[in-house]
PDB file of N, CA and C in Angstrom:
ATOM      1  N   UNK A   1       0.111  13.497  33.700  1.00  0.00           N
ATOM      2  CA  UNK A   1       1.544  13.528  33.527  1.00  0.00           C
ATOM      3  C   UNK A   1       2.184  12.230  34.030  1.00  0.00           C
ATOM      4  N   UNK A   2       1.812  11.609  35.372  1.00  0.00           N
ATOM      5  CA  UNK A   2       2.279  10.967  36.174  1.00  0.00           C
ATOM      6  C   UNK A   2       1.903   9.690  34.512  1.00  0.00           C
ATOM      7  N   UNK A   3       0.599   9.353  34.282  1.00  0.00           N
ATOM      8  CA  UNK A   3       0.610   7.654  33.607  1.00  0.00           C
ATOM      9  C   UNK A   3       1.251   8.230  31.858  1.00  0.00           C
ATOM     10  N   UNK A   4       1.232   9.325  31.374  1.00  0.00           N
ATOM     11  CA  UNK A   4       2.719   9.185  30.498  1.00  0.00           C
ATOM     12  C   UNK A   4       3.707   8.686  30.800  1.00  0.00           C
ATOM     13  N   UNK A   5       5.024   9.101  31.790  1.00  0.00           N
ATOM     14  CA  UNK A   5       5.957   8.649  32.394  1.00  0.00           C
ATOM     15  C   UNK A   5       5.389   7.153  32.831  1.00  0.00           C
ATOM     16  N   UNK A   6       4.489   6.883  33.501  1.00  0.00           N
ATOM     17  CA  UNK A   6       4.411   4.754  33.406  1.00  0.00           C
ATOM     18  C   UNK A   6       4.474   4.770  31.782  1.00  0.00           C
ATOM     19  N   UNK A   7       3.949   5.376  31.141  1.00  0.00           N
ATOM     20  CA  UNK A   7       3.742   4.735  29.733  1.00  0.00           C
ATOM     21  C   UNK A   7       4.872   4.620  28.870  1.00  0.00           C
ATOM     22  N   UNK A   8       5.434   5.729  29.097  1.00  0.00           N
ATOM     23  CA  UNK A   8       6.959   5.700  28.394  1.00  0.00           C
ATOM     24  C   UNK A   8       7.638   4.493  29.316  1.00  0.00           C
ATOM     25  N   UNK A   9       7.820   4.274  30.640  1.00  0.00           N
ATOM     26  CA  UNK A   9       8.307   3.375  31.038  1.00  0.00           C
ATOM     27  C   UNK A   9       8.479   2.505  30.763  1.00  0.00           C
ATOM     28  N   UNK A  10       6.561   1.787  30.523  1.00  0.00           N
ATOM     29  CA  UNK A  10       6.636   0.536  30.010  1.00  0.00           C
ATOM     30  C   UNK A  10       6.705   0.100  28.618  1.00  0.00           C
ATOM     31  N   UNK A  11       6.665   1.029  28.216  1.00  0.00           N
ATOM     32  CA  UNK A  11       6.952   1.112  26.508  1.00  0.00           C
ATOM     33  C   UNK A  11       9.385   0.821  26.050  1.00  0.00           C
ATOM     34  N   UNK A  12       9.408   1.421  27.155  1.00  0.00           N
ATOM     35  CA  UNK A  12      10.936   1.537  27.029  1.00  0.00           C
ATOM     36  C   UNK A  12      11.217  -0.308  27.373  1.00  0.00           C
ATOM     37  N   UNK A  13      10.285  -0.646  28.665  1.00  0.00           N
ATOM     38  CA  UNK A  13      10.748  -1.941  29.002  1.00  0.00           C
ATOM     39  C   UNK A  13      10.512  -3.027  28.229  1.00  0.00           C
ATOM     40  N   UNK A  14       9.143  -2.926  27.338  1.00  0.00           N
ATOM     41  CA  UNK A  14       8.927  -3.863  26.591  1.00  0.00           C
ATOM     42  C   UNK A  14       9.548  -3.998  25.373  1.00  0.00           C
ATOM     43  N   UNK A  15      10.325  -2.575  25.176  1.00  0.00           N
ATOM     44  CA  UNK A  15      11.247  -2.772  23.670  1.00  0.00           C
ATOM     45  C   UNK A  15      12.501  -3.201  24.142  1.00  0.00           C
ATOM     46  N   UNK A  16      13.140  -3.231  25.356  1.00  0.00           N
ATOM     47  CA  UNK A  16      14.202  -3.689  25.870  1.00  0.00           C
ATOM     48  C   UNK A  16      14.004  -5.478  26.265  1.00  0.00           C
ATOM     49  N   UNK A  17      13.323  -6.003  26.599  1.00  0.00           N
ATOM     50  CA  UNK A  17      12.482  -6.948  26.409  1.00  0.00           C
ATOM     51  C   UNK A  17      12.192  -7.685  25.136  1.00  0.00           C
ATOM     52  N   UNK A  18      11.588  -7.149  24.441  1.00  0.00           N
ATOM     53  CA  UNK A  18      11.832  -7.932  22.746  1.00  0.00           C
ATOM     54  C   UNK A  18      13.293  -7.853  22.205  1.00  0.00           C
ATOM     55  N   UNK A  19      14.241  -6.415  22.612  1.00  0.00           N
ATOM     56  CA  UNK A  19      15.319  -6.726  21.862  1.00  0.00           C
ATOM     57  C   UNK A  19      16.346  -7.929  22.754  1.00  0.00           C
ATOM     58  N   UNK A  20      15.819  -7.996  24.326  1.00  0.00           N
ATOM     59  CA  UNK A  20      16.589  -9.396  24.357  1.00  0.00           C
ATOM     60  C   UNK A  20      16.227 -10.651  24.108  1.00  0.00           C
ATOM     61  N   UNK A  21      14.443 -10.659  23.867  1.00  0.00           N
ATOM     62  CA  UNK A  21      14.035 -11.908  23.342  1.00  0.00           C
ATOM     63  C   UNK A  21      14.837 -13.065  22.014  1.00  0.00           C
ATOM     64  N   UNK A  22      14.940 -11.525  21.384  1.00  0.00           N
ATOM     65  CA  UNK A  22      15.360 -11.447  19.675  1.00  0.00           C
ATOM     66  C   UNK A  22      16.860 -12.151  19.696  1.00  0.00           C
ATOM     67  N   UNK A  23      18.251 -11.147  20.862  1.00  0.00           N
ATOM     68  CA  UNK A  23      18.871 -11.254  20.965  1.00  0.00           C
ATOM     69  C   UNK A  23      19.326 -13.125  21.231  1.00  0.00           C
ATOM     70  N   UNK A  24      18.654 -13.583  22.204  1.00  0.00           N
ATOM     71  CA  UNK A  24      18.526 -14.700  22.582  1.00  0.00           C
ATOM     72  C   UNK A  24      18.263 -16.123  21.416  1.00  0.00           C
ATOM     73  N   UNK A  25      17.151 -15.478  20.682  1.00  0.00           N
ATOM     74  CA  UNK A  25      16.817 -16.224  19.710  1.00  0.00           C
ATOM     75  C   UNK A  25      17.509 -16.192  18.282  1.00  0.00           C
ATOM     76  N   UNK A  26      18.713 -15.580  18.378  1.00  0.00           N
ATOM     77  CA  UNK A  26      19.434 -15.449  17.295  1.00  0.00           C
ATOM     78  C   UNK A  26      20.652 -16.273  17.240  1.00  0.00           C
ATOM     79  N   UNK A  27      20.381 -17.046  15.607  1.00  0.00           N
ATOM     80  CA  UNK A  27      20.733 -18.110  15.706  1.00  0.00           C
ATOM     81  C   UNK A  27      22.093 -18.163  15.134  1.00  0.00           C
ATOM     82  N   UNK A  28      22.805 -16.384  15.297  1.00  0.00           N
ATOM     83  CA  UNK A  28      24.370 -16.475  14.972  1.00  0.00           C
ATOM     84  C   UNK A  28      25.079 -15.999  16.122  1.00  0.00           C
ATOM     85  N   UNK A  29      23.943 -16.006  17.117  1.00  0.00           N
ATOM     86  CA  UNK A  29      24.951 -15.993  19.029  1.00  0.00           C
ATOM     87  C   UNK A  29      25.310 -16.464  18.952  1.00  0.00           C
ATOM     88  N   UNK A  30      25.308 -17.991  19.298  1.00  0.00           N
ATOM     89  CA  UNK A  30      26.526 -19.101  19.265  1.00  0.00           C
ATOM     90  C   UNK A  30      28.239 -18.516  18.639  1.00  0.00           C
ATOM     91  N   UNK A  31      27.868 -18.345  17.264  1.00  0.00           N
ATOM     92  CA  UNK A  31      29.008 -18.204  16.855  1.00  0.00           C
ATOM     93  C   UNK A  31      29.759 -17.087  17.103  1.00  0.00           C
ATOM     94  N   UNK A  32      28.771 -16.008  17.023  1.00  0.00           N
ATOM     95  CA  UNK A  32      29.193 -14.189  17.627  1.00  0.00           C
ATOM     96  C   UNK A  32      30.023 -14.486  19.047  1.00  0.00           C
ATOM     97  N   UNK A  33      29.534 -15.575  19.983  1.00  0.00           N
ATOM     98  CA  UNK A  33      30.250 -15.402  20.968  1.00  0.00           C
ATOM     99  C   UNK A  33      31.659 -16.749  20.818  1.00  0.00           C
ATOM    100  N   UNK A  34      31.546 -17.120  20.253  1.00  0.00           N
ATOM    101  CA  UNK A  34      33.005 -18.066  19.748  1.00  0.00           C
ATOM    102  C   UNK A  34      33.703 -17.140  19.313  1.00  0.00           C
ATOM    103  N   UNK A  35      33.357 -16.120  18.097  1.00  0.00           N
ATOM    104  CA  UNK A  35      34.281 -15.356  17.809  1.00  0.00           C
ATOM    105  C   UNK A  35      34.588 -14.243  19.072  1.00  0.00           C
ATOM    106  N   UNK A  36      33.868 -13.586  19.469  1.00  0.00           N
ATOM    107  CA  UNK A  36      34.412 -12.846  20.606  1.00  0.00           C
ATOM    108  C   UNK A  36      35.846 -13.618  21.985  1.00  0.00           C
ATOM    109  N   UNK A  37      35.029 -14.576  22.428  1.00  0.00           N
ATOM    110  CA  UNK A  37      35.847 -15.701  23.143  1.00  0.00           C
ATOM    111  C   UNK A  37      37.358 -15.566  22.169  1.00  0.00           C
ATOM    112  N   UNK A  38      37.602 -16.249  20.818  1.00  0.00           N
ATOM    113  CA  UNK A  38      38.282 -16.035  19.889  1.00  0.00           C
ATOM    114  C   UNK A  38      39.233 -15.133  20.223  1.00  0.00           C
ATOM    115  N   UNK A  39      39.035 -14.076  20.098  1.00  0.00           N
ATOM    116  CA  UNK A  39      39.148 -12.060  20.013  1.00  0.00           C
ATOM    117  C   UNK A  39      39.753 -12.210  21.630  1.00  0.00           C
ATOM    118  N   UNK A  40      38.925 -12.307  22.131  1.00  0.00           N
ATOM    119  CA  UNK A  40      39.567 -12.167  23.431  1.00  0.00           C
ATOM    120  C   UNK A  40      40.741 -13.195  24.314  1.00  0.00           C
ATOM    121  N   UNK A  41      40.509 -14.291  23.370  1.00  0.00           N
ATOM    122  CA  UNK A  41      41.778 -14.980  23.828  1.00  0.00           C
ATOM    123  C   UNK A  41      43.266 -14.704  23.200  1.00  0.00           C
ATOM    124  N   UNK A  42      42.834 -14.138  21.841  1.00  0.00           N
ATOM    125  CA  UNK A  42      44.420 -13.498  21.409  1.00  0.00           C
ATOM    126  C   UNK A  42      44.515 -12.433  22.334  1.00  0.00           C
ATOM    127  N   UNK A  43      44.213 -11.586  22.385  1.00  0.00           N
ATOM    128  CA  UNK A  43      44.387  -9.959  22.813  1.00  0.00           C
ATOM    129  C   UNK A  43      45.308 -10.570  24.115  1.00  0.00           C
ATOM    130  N   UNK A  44      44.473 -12.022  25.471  1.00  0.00           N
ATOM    131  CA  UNK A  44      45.550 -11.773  26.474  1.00  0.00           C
ATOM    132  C   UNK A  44      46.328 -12.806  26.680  1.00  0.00           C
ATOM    133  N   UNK A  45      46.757 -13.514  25.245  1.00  0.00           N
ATOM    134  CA  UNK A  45      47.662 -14.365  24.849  1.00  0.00           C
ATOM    135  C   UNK A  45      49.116 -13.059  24.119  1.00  0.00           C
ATOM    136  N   UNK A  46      48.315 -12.117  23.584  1.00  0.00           N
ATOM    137  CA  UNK A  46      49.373 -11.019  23.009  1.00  0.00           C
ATOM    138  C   UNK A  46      50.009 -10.105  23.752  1.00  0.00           C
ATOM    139  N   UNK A  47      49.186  -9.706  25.506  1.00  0.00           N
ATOM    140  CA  UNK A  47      49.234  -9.145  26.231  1.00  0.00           C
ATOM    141  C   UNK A  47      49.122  -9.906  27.669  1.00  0.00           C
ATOM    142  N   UNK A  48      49.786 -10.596  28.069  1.00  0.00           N
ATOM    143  CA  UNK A  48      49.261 -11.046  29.135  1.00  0.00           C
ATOM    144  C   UNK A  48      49.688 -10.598  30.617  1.00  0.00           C
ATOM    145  N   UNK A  49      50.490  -9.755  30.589  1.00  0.00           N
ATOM    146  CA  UNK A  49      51.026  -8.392  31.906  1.00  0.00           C
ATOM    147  C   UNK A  49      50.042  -7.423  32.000  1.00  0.00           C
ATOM    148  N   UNK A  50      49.363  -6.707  30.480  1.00  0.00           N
ATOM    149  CA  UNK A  50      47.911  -6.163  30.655  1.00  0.00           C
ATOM    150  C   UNK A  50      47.232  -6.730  30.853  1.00  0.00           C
ATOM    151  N   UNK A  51      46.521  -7.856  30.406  1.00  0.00           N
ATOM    152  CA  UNK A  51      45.051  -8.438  31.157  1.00  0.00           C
ATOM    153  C   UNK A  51      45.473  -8.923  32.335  1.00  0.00           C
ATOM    154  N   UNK A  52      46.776  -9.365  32.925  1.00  0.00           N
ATOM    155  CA  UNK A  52      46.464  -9.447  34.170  1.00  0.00           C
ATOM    156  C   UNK A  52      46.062  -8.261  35.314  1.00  0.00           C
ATOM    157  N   UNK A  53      46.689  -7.450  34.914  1.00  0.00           N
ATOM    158  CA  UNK A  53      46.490  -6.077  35.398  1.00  0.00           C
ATOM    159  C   UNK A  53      44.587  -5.302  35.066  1.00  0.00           C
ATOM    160  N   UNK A  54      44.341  -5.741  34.459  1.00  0.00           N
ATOM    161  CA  UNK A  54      43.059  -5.122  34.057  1.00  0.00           C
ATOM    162  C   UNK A  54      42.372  -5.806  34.476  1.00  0.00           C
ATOM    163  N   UNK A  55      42.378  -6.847  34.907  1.00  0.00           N
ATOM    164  CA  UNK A  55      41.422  -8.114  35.589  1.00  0.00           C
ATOM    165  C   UNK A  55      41.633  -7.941  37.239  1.00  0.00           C
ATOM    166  N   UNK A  56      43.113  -7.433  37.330  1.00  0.00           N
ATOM    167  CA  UNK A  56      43.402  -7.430  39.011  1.00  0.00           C
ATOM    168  C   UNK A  56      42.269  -6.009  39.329  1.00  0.00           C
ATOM    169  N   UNK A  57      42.513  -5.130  38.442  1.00  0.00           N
ATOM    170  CA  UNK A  57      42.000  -3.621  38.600  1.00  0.00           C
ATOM    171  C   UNK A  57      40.512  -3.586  38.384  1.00  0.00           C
ATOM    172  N   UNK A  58      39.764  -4.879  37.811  1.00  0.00           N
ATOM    173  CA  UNK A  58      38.192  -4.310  37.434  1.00  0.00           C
ATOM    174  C   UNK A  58      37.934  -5.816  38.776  1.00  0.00           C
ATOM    175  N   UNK A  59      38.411  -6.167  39.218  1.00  0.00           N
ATOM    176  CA  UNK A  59      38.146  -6.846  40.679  1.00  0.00           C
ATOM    177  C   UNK A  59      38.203  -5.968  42.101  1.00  0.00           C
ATOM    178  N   UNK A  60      39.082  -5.395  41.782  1.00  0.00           N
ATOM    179  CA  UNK A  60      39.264  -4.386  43.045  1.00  0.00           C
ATOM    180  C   UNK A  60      37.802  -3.275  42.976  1.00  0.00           C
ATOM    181  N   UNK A  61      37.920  -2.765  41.417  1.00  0.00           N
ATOM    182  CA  UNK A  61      36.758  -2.039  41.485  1.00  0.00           C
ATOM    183  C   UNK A  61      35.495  -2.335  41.628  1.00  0.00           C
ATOM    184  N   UNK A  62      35.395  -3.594  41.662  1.00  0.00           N
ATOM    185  CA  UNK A  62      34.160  -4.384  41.720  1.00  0.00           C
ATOM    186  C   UNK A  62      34.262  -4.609  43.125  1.00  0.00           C
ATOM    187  N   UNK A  63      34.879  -5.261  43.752  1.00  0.00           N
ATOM    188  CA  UNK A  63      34.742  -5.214  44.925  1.00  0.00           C
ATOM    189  C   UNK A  63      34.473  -4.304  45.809  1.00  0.00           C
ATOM    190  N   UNK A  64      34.612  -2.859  44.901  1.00  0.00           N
ATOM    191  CA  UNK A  64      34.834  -1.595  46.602  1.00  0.00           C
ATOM    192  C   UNK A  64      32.890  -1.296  45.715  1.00  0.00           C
ATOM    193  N   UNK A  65      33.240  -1.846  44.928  1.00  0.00           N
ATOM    194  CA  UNK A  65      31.379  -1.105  44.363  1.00  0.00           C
ATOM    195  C   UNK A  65      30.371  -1.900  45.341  1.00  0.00           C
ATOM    196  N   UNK A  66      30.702  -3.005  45.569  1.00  0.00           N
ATOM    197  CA  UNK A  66      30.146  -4.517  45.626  1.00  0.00           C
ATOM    198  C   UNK A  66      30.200  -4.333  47.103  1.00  0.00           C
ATOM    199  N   UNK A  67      31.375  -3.728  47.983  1.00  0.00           N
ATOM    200  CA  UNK A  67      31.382  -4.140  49.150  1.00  0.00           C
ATOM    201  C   UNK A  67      30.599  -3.148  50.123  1.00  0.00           C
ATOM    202  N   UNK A  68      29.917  -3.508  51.311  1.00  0.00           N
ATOM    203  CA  UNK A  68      29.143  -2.696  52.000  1.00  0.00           C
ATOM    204  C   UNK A  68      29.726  -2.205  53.261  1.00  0.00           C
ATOM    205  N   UNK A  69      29.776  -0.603  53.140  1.00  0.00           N
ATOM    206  CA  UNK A  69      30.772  -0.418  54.259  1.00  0.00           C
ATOM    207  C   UNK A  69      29.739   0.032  55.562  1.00  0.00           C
ATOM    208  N   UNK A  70      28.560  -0.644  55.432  1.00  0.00           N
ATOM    209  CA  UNK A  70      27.781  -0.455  56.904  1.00  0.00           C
ATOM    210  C   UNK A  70      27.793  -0.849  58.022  1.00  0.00           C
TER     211      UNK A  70
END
């Protein structure tokens, strides 16, 4: 039972693994992320009282995730 579960493991990791190999080696990232960049610079050019607010709010939440209260 126990080397199924490794096997599925490593079977899960190595397909997660090729799909970022793939991901990496794809030669319309570049542009996929210009257009996103793109996308995301209207949205807080159209909104810019929300993204400041959503940026203040996923910092705070990052921080209390991030911070160690030991």
């Amino acid at each position: 039972m126990n080397e199924e579960i490794l096997e599925n493991v490593n079977k899960r990791l190595d397909d997660a693994l090729d799909r970022g190999r793939r991901m990496v080696e794809n030669d319309e990232l570049p542009e996929q992320v210009e257009e996103l960049k793109g996308k995301a610079e209207t949205i807080i050019r159209n909104h810019p009282i929300k993204s400041v607010a959503a940026g203040l709010f996923a910092g705070y939440v990052l921080g209390k995730i991030l911070s160690s209260d030991d």
